[in-house]
PDB file of N, CA and C in Angstrom:
ATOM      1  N   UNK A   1      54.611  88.745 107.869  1.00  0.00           N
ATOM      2  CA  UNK A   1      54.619  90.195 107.838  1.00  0.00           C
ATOM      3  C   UNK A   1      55.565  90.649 106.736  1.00  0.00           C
ATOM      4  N   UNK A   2      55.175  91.424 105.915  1.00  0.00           N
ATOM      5  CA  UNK A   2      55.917  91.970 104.480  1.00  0.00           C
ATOM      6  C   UNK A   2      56.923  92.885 105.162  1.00  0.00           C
ATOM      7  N   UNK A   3      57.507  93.695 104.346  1.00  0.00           N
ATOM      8  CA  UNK A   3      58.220  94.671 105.047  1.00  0.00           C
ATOM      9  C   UNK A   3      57.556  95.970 104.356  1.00  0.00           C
ATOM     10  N   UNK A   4      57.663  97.313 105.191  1.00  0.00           N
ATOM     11  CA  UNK A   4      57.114  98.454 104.577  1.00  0.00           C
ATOM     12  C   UNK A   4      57.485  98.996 103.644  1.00  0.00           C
ATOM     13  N   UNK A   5      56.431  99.537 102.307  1.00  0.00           N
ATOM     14  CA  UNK A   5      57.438 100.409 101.381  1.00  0.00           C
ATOM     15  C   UNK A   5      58.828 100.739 100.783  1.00  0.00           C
ATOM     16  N   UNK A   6      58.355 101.444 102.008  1.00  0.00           N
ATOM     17  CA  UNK A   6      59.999 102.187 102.232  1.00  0.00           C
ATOM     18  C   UNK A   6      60.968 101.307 102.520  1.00  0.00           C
ATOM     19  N   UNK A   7      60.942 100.199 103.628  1.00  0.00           N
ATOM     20  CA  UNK A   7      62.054  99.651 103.784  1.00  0.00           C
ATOM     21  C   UNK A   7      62.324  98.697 102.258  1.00  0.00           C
ATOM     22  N   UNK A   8      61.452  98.115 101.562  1.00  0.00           N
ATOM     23  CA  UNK A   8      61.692  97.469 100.459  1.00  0.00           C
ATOM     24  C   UNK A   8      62.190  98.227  99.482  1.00  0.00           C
ATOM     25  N   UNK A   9      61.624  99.684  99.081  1.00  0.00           N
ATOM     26  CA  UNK A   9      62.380 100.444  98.353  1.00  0.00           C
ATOM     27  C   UNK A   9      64.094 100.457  98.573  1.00  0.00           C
ATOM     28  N   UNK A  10      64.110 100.646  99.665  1.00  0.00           N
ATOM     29  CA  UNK A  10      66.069 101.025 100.276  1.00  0.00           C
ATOM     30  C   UNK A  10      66.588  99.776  99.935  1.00  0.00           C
ATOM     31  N   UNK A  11      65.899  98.836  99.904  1.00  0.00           N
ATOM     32  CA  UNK A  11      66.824  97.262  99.919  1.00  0.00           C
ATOM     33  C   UNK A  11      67.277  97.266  98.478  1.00  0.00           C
ATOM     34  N   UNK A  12      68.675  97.898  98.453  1.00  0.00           N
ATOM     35  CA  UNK A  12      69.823  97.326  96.910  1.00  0.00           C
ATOM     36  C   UNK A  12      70.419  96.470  97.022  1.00  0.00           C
ATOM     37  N   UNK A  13      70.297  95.654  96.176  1.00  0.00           N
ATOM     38  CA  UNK A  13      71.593  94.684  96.094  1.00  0.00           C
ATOM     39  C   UNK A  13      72.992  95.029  95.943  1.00  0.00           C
ATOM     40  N   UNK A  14      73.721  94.205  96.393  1.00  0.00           N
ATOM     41  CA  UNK A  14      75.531  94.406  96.881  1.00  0.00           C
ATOM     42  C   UNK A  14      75.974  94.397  95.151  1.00  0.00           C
ATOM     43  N   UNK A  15      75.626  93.825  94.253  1.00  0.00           N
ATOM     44  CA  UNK A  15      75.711  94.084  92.937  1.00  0.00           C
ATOM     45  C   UNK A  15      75.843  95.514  92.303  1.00  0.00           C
ATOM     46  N   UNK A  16      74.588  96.400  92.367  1.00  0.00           N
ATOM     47  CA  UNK A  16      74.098  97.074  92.001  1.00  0.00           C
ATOM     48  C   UNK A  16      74.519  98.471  92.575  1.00  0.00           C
ATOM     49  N   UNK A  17      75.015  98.099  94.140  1.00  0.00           N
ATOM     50  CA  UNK A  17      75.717  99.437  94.802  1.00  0.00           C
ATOM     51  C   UNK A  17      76.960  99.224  94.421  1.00  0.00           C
ATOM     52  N   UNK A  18      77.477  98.248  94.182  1.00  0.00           N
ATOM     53  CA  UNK A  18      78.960  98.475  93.441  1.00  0.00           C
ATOM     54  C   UNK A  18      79.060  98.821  92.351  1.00  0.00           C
ATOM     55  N   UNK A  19      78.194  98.786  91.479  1.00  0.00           N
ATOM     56  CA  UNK A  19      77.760  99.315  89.753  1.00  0.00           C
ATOM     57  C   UNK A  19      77.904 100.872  90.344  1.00  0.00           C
ATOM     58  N   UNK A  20      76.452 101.361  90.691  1.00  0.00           N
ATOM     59  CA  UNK A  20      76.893 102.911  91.219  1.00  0.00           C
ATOM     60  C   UNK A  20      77.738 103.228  91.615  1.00  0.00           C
ATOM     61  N   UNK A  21      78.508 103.041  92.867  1.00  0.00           N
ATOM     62  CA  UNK A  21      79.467 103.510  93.643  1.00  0.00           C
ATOM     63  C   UNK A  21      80.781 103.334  92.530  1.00  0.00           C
ATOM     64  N   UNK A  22      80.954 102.502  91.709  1.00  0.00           N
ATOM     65  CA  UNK A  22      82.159 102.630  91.066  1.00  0.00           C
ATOM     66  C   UNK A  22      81.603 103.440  89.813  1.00  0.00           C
ATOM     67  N   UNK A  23      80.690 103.953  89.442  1.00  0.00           N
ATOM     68  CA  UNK A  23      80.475 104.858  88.418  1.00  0.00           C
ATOM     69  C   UNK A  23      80.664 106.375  89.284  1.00  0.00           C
ATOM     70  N   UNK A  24      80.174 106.474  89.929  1.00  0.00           N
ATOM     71  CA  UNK A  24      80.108 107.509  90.767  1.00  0.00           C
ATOM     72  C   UNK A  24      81.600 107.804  91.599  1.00  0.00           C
ATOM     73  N   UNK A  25      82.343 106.710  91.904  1.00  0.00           N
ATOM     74  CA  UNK A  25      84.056 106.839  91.777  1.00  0.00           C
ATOM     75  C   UNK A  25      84.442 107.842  90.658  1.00  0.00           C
ATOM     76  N   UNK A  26      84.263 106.746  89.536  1.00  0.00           N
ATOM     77  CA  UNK A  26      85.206 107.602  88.639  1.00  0.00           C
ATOM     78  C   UNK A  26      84.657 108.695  87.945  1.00  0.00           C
ATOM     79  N   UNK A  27      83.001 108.979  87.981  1.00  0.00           N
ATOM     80  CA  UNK A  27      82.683 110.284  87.857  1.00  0.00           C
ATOM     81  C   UNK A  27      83.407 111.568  89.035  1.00  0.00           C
ATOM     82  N   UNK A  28      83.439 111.223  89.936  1.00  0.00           N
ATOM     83  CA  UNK A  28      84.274 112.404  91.111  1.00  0.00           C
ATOM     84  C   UNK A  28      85.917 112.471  90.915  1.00  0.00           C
ATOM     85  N   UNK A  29      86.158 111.195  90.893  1.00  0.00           N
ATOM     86  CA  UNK A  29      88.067 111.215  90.374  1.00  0.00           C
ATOM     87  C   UNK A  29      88.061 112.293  89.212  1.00  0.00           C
ATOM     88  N   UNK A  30      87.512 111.921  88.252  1.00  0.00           N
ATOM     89  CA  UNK A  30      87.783 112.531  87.103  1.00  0.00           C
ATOM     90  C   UNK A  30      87.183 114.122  87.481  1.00  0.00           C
ATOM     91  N   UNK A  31      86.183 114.802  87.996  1.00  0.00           N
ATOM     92  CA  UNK A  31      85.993 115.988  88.603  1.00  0.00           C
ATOM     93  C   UNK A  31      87.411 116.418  89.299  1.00  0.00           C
ATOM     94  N   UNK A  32      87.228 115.740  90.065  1.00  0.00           N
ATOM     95  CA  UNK A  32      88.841 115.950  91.242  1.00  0.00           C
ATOM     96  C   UNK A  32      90.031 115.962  90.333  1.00  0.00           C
ATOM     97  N   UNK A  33      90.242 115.253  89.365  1.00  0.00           N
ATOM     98  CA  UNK A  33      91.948 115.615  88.435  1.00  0.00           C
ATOM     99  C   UNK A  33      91.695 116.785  88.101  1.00  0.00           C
ATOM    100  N   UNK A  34      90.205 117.161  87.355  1.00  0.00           N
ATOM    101  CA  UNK A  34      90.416 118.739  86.603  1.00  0.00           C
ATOM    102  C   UNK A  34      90.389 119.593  87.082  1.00  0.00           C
ATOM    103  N   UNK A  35      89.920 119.670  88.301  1.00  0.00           N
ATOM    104  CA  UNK A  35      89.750 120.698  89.387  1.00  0.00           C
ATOM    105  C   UNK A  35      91.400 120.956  90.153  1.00  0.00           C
ATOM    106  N   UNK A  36      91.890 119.675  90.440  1.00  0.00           N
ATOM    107  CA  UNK A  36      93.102 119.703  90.455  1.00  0.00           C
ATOM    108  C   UNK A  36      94.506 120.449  89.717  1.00  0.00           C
ATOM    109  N   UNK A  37      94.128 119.628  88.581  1.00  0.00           N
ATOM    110  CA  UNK A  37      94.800 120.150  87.702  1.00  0.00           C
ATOM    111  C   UNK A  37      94.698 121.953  87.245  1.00  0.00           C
ATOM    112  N   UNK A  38      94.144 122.485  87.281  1.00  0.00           N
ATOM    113  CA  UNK A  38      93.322 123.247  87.043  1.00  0.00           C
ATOM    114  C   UNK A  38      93.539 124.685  88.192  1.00  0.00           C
ATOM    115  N   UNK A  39      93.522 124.191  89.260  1.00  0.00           N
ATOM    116  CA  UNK A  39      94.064 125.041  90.665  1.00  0.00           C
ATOM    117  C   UNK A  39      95.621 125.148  90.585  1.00  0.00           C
ATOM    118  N   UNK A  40      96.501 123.794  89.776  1.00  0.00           N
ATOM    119  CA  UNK A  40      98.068 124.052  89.900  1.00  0.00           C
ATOM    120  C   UNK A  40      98.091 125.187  89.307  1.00  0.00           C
ATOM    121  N   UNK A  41      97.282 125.502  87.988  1.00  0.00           N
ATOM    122  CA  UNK A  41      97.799 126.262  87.206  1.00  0.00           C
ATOM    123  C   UNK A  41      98.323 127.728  87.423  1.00  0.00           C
ATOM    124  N   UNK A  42      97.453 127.931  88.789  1.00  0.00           N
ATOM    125  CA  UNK A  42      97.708 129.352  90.020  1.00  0.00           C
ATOM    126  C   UNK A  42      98.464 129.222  91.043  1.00  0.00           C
ATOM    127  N   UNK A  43      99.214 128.200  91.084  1.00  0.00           N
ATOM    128  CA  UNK A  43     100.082 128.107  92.525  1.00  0.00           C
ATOM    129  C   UNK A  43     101.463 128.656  91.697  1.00  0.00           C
ATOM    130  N   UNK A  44     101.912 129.550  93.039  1.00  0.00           N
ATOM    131  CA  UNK A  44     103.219 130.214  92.519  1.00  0.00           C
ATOM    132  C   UNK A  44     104.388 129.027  92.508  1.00  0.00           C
ATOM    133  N   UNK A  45     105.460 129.258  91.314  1.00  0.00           N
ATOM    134  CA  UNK A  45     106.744 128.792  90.912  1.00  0.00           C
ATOM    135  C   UNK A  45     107.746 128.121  91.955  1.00  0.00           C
ATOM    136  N   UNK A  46     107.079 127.796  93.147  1.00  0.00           N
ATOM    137  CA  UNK A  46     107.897 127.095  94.112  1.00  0.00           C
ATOM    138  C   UNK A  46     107.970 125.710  94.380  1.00  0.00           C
ATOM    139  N   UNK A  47     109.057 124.815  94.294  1.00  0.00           N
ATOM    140  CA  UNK A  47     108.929 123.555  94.868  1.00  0.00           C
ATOM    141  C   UNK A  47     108.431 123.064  95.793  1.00  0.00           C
ATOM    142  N   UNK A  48     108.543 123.966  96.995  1.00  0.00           N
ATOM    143  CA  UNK A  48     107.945 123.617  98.066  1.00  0.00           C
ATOM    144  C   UNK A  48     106.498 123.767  97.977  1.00  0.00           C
ATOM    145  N   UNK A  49     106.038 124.946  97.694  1.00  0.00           N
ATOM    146  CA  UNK A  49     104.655 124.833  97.563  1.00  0.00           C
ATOM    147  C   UNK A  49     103.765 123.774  96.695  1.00  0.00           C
ATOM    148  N   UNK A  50     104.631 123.092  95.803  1.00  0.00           N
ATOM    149  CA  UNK A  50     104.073 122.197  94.626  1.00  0.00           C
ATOM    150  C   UNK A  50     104.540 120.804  95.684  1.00  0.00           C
ATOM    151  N   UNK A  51     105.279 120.350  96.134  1.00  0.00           N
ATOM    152  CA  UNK A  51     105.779 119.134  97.152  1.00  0.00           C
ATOM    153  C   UNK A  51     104.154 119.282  98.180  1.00  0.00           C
ATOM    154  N   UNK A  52     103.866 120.762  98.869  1.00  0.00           N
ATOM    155  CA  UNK A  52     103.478 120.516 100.128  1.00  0.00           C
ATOM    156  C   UNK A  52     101.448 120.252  99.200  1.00  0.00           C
ATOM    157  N   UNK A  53     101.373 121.075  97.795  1.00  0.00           N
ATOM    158  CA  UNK A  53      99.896 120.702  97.073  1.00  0.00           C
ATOM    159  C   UNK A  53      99.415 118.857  96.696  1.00  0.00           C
ATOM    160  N   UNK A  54     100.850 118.995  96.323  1.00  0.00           N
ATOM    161  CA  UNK A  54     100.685 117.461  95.735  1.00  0.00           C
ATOM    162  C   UNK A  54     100.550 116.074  96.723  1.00  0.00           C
ATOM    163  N   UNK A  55     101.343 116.842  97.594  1.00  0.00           N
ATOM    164  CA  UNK A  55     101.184 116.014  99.041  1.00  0.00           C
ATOM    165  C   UNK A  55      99.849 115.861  99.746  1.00  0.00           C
ATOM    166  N   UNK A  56      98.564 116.948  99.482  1.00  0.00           N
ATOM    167  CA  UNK A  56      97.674 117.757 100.479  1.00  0.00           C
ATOM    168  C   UNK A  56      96.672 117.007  99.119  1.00  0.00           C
ATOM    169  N   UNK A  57      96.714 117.351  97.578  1.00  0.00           N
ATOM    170  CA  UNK A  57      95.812 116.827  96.949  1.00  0.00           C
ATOM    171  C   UNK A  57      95.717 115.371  96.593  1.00  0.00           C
ATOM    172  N   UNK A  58      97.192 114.772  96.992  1.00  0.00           N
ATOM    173  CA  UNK A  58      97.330 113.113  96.486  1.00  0.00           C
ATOM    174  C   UNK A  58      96.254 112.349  97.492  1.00  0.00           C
ATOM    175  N   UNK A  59      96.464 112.877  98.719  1.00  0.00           N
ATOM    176  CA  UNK A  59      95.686 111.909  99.615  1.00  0.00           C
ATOM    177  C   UNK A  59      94.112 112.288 100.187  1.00  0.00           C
ATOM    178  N   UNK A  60      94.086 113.689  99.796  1.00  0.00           N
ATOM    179  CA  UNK A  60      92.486 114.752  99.999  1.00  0.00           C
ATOM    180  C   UNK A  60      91.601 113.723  99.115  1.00  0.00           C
ATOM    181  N   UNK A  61      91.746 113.170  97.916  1.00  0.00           N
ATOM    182  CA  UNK A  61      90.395 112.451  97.415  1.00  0.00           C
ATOM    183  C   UNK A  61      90.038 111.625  98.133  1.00  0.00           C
ATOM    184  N   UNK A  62      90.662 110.887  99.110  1.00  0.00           N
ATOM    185  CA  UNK A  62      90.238 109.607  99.759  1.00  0.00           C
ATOM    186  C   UNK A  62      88.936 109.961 100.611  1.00  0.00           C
ATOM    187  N   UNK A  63      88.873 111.043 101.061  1.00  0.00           N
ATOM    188  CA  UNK A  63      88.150 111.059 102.436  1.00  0.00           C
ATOM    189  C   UNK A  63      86.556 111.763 101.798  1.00  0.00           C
ATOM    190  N   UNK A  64      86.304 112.132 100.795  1.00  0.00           N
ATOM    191  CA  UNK A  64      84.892 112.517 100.729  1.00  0.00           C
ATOM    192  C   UNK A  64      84.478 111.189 100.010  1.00  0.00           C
ATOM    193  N   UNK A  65      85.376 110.185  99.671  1.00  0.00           N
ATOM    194  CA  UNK A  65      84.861 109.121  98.644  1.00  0.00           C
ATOM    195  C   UNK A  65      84.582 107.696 100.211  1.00  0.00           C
ATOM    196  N   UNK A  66      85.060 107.854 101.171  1.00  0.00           N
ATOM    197  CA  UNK A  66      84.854 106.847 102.099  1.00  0.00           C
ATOM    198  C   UNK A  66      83.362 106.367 102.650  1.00  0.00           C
ATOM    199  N   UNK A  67      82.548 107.463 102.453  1.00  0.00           N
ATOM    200  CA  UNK A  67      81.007 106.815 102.874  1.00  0.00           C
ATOM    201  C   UNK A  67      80.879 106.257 101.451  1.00  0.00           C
ATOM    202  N   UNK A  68      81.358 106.733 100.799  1.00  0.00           N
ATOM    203  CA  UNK A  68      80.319 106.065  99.400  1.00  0.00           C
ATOM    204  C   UNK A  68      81.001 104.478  99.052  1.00  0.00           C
ATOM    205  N   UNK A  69      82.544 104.471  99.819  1.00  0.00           N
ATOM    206  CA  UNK A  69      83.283 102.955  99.752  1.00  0.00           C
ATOM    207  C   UNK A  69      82.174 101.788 100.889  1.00  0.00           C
ATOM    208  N   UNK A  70      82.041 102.635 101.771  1.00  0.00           N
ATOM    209  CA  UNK A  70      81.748 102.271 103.191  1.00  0.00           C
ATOM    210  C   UNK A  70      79.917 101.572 102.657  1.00  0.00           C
ATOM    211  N   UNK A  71      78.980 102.302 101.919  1.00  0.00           N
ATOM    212  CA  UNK A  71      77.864 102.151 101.576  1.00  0.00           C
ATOM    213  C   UNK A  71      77.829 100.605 100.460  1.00  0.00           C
ATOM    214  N   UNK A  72      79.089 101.054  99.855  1.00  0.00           N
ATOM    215  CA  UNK A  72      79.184  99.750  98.040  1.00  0.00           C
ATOM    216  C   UNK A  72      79.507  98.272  99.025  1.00  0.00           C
ATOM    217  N   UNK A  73      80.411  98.425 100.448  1.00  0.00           N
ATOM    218  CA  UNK A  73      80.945  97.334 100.848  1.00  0.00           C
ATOM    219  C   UNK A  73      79.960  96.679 101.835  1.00  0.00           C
ATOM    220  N   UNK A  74      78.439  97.658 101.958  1.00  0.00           N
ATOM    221  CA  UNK A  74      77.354  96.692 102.821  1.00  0.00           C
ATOM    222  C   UNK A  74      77.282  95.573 102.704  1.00  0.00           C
ATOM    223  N   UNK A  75      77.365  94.581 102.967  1.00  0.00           N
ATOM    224  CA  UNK A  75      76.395  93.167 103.031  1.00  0.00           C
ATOM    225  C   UNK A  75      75.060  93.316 102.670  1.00  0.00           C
ATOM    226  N   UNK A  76      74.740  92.414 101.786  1.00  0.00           N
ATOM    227  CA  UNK A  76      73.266  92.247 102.067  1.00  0.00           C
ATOM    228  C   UNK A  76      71.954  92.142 102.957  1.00  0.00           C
ATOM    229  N   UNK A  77      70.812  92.290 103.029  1.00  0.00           N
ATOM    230  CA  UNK A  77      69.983  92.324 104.343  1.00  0.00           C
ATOM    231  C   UNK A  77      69.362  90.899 103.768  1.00  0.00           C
ATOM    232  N   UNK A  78      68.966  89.743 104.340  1.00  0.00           N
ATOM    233  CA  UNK A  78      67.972  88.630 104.012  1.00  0.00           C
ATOM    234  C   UNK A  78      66.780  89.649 104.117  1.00  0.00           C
ATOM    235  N   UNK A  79      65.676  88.731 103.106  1.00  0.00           N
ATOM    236  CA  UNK A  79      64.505  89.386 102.893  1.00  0.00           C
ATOM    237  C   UNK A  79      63.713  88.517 103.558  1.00  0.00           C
ATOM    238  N   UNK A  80      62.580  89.209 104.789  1.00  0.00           N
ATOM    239  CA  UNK A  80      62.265  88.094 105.595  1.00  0.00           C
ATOM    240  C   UNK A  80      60.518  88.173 105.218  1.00  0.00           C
ATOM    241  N   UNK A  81      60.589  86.816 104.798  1.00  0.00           N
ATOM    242  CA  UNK A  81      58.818  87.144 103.909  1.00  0.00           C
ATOM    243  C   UNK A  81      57.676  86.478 104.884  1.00  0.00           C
TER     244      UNK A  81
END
C-alpha cells in the first residue's frame, strides 16, 4: 500500500526543515532587531523603562520562534512501501 498524496507531499526531510527553519530564523531575528530597535527610539528617557524593555524584548523572540524549533527538530517518518 503506497501512501496518499498528501501524506507523501508533507513528508520533508530532517535536512531540508533545518535549511528552512534556520533561514526563516534569521529572516524573523533580523525583522525582530529592526522592529526592536526601532520602537526604542519612542520609549521615554528612563532607565527603568529601558532595564524593564530590554528585559521584556531580550527574551519575547523566543516564544513565536518555538513551533518553528519544535517542527526543524522532527525526526524522520520511515517510508513504508
Amino acid at each position: 500500500m503506497s501512501p496518499s498524496p498528501t501524506a507523501a507531499r508533507l513528508l520533508i526531510p530532517a535536512r531540508l526543515r533545518k535549511l528552512i527553519g534556520g533561514l526563516g530564523i534569521m529572516v524573523f531575528l533580523t525583522a525582530y532587531v529592526v522592529i526592536a530597535t526601532t520602537l526604542y527610539d519612542y520609549l521615554p528617557d528612563n532607565r527603568a523603562v529601558h532595564l524593564l524593555y530590554f528585559a521584556i524584548v531580550g527574551l519575547a523572540w523566543g516564544l513565536p520562534l518555538m513551533p518553528l524549533m519544535s517542527w526543524m527538530g522532527k525526526a524522520d517518518k520511515p517510508v513504508i512501501r
